[in-house]
Every structure is written in structure tokens, then in C-alpha cells.
N, C-alpha and C. Protein backbone atom coordinates (compact mmCIF):
# COMPACT_ATOMS: atom_id res chain seq x y z
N UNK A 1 0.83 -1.18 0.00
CA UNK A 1 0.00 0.00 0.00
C UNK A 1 0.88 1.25 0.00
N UNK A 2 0.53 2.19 -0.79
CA UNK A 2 1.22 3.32 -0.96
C UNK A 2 1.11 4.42 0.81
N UNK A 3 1.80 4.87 0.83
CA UNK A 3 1.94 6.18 1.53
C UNK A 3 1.17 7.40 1.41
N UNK A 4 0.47 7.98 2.14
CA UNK A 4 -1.01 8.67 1.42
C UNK A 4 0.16 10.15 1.57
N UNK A 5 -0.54 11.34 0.58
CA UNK A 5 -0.03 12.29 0.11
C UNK A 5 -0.11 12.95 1.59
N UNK A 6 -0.81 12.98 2.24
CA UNK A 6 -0.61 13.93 3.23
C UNK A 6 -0.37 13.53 4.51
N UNK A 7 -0.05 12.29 4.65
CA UNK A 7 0.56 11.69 5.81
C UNK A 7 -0.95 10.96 6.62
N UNK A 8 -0.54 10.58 7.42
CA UNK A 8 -1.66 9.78 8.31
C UNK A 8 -2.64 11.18 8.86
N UNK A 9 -4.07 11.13 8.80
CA UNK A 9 -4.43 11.87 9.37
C UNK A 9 -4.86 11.98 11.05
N UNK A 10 -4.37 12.36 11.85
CA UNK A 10 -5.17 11.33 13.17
C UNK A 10 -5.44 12.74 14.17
N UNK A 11 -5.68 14.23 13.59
CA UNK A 11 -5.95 15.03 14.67
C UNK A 11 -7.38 15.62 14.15
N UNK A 12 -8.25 16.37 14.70
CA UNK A 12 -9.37 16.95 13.98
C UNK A 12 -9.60 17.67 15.09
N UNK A 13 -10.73 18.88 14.23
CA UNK A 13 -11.33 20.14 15.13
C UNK A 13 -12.30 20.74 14.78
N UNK A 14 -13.42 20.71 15.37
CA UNK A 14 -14.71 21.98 14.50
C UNK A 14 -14.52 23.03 14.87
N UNK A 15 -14.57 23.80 13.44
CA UNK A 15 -14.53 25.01 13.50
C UNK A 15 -15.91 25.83 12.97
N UNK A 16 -15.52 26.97 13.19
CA UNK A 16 -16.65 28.08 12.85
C UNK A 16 -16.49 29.66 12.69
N UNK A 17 -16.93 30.51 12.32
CA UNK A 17 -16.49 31.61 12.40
C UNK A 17 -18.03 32.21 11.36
N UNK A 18 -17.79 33.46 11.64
CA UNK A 18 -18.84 34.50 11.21
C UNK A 18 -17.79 35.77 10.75
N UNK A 19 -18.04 36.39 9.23
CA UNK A 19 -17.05 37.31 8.57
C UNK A 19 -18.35 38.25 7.91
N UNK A 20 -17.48 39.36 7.91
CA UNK A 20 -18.68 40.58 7.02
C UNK A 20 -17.03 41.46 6.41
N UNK A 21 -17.48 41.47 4.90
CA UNK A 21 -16.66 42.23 4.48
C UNK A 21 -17.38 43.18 2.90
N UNK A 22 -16.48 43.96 2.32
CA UNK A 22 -17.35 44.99 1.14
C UNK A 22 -17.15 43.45 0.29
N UNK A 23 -16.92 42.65 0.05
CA UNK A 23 -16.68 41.70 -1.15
C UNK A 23 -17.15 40.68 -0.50
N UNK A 24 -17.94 39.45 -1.64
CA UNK A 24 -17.92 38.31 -0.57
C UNK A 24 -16.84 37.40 -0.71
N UNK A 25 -15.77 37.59 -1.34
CA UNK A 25 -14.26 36.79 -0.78
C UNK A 25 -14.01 37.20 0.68
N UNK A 26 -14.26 38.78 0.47
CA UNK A 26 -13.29 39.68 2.00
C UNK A 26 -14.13 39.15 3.29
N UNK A 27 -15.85 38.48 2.99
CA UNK A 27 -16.19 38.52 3.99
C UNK A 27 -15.83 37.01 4.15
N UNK A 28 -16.08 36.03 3.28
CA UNK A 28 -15.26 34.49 3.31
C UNK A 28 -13.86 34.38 4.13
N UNK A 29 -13.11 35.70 3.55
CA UNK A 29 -11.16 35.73 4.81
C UNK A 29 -11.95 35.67 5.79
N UNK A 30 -12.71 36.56 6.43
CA UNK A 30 -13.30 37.00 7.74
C UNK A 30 -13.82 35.66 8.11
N UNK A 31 -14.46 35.55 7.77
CA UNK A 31 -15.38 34.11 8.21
C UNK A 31 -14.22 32.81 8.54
N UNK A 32 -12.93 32.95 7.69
CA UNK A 32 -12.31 31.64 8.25
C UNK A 32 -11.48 32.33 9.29
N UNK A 33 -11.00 33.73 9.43
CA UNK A 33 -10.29 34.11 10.48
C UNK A 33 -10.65 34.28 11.54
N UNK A 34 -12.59 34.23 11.62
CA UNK A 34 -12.90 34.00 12.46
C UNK A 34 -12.88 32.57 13.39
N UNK A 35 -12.99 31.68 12.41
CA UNK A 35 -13.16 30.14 12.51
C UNK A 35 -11.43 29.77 13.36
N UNK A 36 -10.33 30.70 12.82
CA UNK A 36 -9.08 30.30 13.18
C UNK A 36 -8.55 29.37 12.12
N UNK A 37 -8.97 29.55 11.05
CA UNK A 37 -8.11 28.97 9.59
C UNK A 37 -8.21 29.99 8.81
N UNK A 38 -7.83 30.57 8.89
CA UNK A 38 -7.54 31.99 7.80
C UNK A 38 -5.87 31.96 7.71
N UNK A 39 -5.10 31.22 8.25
CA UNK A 39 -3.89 31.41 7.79
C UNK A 39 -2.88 30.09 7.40
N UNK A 40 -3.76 29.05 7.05
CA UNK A 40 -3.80 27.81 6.33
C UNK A 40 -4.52 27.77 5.13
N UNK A 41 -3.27 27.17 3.62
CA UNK A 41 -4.10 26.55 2.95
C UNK A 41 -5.18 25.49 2.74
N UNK A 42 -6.20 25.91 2.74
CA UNK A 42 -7.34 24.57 3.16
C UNK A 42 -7.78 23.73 1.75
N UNK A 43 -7.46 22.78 2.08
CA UNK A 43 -7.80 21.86 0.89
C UNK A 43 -9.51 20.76 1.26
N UNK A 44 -10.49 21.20 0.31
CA UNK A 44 -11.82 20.54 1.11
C UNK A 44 -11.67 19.09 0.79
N UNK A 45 -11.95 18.83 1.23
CA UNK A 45 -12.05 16.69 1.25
C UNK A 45 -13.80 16.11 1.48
N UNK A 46 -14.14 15.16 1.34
CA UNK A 46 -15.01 15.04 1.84
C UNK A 46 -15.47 14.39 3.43
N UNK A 47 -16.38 13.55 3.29
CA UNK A 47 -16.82 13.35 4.54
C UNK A 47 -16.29 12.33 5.87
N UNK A 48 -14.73 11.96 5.51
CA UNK A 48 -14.73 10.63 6.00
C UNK A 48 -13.47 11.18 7.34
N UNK A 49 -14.03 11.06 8.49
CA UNK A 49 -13.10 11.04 9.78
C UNK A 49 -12.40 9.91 9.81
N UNK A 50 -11.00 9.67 9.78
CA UNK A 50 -10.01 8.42 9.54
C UNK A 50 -9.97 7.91 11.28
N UNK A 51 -9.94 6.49 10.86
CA UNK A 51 -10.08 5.77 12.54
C UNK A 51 -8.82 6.16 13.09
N UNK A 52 -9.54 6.25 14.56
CA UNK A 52 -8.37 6.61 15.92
C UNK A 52 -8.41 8.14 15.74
N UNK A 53 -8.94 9.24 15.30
CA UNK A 53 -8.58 10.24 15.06
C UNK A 53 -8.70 11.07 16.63
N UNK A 54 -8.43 11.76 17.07
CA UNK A 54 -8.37 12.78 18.35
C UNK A 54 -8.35 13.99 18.13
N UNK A 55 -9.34 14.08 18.70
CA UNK A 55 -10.55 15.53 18.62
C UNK A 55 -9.50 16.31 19.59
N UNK A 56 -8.78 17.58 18.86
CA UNK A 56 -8.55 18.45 20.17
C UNK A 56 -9.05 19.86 19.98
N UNK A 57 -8.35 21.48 20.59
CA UNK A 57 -9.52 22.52 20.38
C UNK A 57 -8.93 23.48 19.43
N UNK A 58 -7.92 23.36 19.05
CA UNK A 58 -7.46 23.89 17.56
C UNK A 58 -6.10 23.27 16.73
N UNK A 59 -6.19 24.42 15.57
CA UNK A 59 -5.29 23.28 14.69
C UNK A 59 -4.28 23.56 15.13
N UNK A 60 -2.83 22.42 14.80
CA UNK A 60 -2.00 22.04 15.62
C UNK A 60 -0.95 21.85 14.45
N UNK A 61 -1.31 22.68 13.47
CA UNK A 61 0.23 23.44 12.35
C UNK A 61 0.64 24.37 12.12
N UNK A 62 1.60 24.72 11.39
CA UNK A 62 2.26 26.28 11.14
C UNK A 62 1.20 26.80 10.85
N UNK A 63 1.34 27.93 10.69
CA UNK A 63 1.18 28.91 9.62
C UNK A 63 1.13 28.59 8.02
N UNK A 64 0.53 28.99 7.73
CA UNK A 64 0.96 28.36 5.77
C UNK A 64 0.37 26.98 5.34
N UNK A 65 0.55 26.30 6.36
CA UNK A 65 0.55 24.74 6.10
C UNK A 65 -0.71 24.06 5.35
N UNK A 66 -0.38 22.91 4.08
CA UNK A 66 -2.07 22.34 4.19
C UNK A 66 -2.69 22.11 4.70
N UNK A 67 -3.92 22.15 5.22
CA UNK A 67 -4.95 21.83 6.15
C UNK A 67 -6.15 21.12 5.30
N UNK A 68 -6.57 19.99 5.42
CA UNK A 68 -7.29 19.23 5.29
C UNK A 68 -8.70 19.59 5.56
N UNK A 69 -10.20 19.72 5.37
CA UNK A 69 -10.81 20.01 5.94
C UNK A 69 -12.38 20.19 5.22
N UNK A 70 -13.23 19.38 5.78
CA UNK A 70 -14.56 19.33 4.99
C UNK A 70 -15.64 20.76 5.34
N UNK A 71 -16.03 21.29 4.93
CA UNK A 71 -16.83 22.10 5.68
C UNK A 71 -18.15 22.96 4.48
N UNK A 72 -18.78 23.38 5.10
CA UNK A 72 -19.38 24.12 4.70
C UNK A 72 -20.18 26.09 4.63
N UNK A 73 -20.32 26.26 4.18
CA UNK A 73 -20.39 27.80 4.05
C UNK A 73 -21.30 28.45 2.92
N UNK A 74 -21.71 29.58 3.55
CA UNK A 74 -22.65 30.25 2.90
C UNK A 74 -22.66 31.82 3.11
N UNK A 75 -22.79 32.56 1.61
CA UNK A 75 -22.70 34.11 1.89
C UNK A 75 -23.84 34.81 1.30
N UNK A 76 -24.12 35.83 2.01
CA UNK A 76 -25.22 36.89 1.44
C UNK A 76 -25.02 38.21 1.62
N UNK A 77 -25.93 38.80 0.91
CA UNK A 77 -25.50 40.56 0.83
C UNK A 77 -27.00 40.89 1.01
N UNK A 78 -28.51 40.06 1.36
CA UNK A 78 -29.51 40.35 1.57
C UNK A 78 -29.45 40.91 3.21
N UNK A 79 -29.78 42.18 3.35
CA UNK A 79 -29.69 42.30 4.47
C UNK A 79 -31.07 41.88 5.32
N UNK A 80 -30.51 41.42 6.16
CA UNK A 80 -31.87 41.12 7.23
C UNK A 80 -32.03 39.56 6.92
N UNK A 81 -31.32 38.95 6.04
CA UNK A 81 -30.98 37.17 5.74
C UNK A 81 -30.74 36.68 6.73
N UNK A 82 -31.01 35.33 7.15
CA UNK A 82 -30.65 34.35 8.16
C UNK A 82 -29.78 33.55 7.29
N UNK A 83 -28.19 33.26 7.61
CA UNK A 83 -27.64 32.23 7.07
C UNK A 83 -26.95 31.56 8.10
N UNK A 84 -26.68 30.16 7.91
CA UNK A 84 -26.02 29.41 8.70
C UNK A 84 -25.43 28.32 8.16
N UNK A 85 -24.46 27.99 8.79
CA UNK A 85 -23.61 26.92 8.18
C UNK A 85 -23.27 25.84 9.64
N UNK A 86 -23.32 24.41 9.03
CA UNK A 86 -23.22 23.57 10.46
C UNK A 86 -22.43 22.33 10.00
N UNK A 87 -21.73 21.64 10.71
CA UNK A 87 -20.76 20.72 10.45
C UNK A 87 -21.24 19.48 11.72
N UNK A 88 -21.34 18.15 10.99
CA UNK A 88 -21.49 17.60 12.27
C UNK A 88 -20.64 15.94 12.08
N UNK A 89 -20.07 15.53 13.26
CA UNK A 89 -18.94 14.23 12.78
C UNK A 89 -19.96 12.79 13.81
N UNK A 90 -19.99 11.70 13.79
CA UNK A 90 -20.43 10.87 13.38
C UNK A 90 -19.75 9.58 14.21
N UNK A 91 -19.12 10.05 15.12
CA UNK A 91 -18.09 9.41 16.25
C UNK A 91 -18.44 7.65 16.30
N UNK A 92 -17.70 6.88 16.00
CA UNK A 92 -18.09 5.24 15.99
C UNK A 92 -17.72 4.69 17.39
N UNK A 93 -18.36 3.97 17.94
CA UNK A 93 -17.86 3.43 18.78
C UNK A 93 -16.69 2.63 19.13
N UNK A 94 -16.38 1.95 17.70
CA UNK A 94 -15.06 1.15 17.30
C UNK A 94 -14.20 2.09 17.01
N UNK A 95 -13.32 2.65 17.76
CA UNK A 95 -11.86 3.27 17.50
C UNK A 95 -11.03 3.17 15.94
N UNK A 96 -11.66 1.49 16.15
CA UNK A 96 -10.93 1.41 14.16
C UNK A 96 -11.40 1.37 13.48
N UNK A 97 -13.12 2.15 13.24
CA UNK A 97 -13.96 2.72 12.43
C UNK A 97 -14.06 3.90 12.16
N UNK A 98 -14.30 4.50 11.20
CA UNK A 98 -14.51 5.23 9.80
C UNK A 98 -15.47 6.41 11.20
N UNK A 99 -14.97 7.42 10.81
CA UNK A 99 -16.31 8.32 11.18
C UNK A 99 -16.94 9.01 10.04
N UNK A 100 -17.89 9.68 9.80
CA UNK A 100 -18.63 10.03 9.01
C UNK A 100 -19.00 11.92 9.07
N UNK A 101 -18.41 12.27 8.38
CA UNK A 101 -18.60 14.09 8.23
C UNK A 101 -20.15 14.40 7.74
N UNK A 102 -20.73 15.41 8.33
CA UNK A 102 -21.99 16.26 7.18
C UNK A 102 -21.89 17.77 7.27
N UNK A 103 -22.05 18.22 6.24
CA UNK A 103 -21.98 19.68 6.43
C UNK A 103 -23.50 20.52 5.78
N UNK A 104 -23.33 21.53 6.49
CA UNK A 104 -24.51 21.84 5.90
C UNK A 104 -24.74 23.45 5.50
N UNK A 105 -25.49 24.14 4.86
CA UNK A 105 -25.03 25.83 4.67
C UNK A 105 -26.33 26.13 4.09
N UNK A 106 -27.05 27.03 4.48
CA UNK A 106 -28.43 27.66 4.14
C UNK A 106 -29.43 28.42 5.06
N UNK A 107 -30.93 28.72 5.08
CA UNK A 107 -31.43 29.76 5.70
C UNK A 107 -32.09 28.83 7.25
N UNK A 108 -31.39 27.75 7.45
CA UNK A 108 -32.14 27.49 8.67
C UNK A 108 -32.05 28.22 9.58
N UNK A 109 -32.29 27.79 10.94
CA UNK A 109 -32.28 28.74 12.56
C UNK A 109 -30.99 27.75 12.99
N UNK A 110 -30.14 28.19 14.12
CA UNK A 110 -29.24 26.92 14.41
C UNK A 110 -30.10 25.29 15.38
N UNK A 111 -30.99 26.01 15.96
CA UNK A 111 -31.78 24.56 15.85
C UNK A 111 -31.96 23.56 15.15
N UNK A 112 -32.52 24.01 14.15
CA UNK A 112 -32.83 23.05 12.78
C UNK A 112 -31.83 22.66 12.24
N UNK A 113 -30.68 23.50 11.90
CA UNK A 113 -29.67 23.19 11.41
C UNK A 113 -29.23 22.41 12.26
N UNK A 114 -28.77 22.65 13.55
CA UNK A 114 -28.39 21.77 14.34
C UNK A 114 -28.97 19.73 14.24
N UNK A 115 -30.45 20.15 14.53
CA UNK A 115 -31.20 18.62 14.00
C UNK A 115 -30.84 17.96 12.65
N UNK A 116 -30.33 18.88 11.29
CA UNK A 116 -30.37 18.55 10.40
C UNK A 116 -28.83 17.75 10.01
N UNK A 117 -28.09 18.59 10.73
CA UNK A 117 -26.55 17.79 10.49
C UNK A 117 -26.26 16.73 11.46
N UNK A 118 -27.36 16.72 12.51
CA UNK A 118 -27.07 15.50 13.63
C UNK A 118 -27.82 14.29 12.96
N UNK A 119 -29.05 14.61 12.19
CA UNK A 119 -29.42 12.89 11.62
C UNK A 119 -29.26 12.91 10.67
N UNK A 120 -28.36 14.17 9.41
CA UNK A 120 -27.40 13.33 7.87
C UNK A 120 -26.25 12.25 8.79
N UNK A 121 -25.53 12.85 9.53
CA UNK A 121 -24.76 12.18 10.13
C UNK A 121 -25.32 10.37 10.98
N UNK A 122 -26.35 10.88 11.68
CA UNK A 122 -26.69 9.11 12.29
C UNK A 122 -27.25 8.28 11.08
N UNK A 123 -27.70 8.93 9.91
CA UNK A 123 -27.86 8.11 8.80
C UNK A 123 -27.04 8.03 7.71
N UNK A 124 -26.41 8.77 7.62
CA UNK A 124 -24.67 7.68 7.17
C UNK A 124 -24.46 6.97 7.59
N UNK A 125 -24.03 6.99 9.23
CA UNK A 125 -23.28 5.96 9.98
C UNK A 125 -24.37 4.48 10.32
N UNK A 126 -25.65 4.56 10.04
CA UNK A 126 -26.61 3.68 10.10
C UNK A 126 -26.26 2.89 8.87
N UNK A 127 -25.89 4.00 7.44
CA UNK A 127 -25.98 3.01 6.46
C UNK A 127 -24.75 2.44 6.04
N UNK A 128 -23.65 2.72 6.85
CA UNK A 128 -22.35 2.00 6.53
C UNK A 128 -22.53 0.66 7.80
N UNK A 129 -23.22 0.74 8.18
CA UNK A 129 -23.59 -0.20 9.67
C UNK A 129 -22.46 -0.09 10.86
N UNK A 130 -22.32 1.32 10.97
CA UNK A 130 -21.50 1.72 12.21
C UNK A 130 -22.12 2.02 12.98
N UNK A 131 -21.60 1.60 14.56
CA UNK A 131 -22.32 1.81 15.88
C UNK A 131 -21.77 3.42 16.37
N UNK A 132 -22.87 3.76 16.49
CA UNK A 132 -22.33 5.56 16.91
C UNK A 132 -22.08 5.42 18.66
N UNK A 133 -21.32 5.84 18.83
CA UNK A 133 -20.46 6.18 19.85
C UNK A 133 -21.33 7.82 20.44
N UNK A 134 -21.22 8.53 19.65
CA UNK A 134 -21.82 10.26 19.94
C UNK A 134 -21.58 11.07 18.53
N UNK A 135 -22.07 12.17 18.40
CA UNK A 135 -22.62 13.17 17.38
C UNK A 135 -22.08 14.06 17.70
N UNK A 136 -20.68 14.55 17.34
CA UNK A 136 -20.60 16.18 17.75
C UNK A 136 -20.93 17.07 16.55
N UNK A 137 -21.35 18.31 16.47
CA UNK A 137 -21.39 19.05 15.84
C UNK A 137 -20.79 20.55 15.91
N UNK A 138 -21.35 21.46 15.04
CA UNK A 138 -20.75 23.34 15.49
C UNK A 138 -21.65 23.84 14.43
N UNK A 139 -22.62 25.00 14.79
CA UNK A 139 -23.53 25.22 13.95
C UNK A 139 -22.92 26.66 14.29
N UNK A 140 -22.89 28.12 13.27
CA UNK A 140 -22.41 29.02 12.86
C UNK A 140 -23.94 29.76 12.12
N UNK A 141 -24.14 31.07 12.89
CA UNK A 141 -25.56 31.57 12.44
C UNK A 141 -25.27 33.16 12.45
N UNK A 142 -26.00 33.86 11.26
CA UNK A 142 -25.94 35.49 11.75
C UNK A 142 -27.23 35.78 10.66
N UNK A 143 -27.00 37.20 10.71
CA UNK A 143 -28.52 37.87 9.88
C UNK A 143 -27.17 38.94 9.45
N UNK A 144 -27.63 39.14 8.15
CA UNK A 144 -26.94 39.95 7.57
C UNK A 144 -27.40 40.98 7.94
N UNK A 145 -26.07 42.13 7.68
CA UNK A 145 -26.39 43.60 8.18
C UNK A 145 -25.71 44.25 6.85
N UNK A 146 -25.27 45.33 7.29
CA UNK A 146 -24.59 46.18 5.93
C UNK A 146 -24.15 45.98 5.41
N UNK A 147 -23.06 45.22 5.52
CA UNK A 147 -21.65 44.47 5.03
C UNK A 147 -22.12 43.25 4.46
N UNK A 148 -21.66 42.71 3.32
CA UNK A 148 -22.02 41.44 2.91
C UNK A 148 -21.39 40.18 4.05
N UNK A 149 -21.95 39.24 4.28
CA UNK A 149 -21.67 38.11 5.02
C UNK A 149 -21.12 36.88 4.95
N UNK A 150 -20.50 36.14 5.66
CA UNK A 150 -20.05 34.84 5.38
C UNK A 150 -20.49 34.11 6.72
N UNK A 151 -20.73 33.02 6.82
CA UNK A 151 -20.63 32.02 7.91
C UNK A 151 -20.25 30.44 7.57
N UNK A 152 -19.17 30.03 8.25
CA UNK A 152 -18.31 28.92 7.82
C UNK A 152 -18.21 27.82 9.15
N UNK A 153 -18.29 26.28 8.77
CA UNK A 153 -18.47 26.05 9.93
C UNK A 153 -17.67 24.67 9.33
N UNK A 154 -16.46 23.91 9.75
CA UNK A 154 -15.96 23.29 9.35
C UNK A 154 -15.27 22.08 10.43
N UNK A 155 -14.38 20.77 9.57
CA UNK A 155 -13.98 19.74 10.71
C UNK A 155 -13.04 19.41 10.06
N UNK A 156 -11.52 20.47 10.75
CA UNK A 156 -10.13 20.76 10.33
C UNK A 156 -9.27 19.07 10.25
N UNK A 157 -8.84 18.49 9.76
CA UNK A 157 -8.29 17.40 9.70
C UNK A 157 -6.52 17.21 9.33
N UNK A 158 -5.66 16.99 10.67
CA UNK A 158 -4.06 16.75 9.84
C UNK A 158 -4.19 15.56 11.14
């Protein structure tokens, strides 16, 4: 078996952040500098938490560095918009099972959103026939104001 390009992955972190800027790139910087990845290249991946991985409370590389990371996000310039973005992981009970990512980005409340990324997630892990262990998530919510908006809510992976 080959050597994977970015080394073993075995650390992870949800993130989140809320950005308002005149552009919606400037408010996207904002939104990950809020989150605390604004100064990593982030490369998106999809949904799969690699077994044994350890959840700690931020990322744990340089500056600069690739960063791995599934997430989701959503921007508007409607003022008075509800947007939210929510990330939720899928925790197995077997240590040497697969966890399962969902992300999510649109006009819910963080309630809903919240409900909505907690059972994409228990129904993945239902349909790979993994025993869930627990559901964490991070749901990310604002109402646009003057400034165009971002909200980013992601599950950082090295």
C-alpha cells in the first residue's frame, strides 16, 4: 500500500467563524479568520473522519501549512438574511472505524440546522452499519447587516 499524500491523518477540530466584508471573498477571509483557519491553505475533502482520530480545540500546524478540511459555508449581501452553516462528525464506537462528516449551509435557525446535520450524520453511519459512539457538531448563524456576510463552519483534519 502506498503512503497517502498527506501523511496519516489522526488530529481533527470543528470550527466556525462568522465574517462581514465589502466583497464576498473579504467577507469568506473573515469568516475563516474567524473560525481560526484563515492562515492555512485549506484543501476541502469530503466526509470521512479516519479511525483513531483525536478531537482536540485547535489546529495544531504552522502557519501556511495544508490543512485538510470538509466544511461548509454560505454568503449573502440580503440584508436582514438568516444564514447558517453547520458541520457535524459521526463518532463510531469502534476506535478502528470510519467516522462520518456532514456539512450543511443555508437559511435554517441553528436549531434546525443543528437537527439537520445530527441525523445526515446518524444516517450515514446507520448506512455503513457503524455503531455511533456520539454526534458532535458546530452550527455558525448570523442575519446579515450592511456588510455582505459569510458564515463557515468546518472539521479541520491533519
Amino acid at each position: 500500500m502506498e503512503k497517502p499524500q498527506y501523511g496519516k491523518l489522526e488530529h481533527f477540530t470543528l470550527v466556525g467563524g462568522i465574517g462581514e466584508g465589502s466583497t464576498f471573498l473579504n467577507a469568506f477571509d473573515a469568516a475563516l479568520m474567524s473560525a481560526q483557519v484563515g492562515h492555512y491553505n485549506l484543501v476541502r475533502v469530503s466526509s470521512i473522519l479516519p479511525p483513531k482520530a483525536i478531537q482536540t480545540d485547535k489546529v495544531g500546524l504552522p502557519p501556511g501549512s495544508i490543512l485538510p478540511i470538509a466544511y461548509g459555508y454560505i454568503y449573502s449581501a440580503e440584508k436582514g438574511q438568516r444564514i447558517t452553516a453547520a458541520v457535524s462528525i459521526g463518532i463510531p464506537e469502534d476506535p478502528n472505524s470510519i467516522g462520518v462528516i456532514m456539512e450543511y449551509s443555508g437559511d435554517l435557525d441553528e436549531n434546525d440546522a443543528r437537527e439537520f446535520v445530527i441525523n445526515m450524520a446518524r444516517e450515514a453511519m446507520e448506512k455503513r452499519g457503524i455503531k455511533i459512539k456520539e454526534i458532535l457538531y458546530k452550527v455558525v448563524s448570523t442575519k446579515v447587516n450592511e456588510q455582505k456576510a459569510c458564515v463557515f463552519a468546518g472539521v479541520a483534519l491533519w
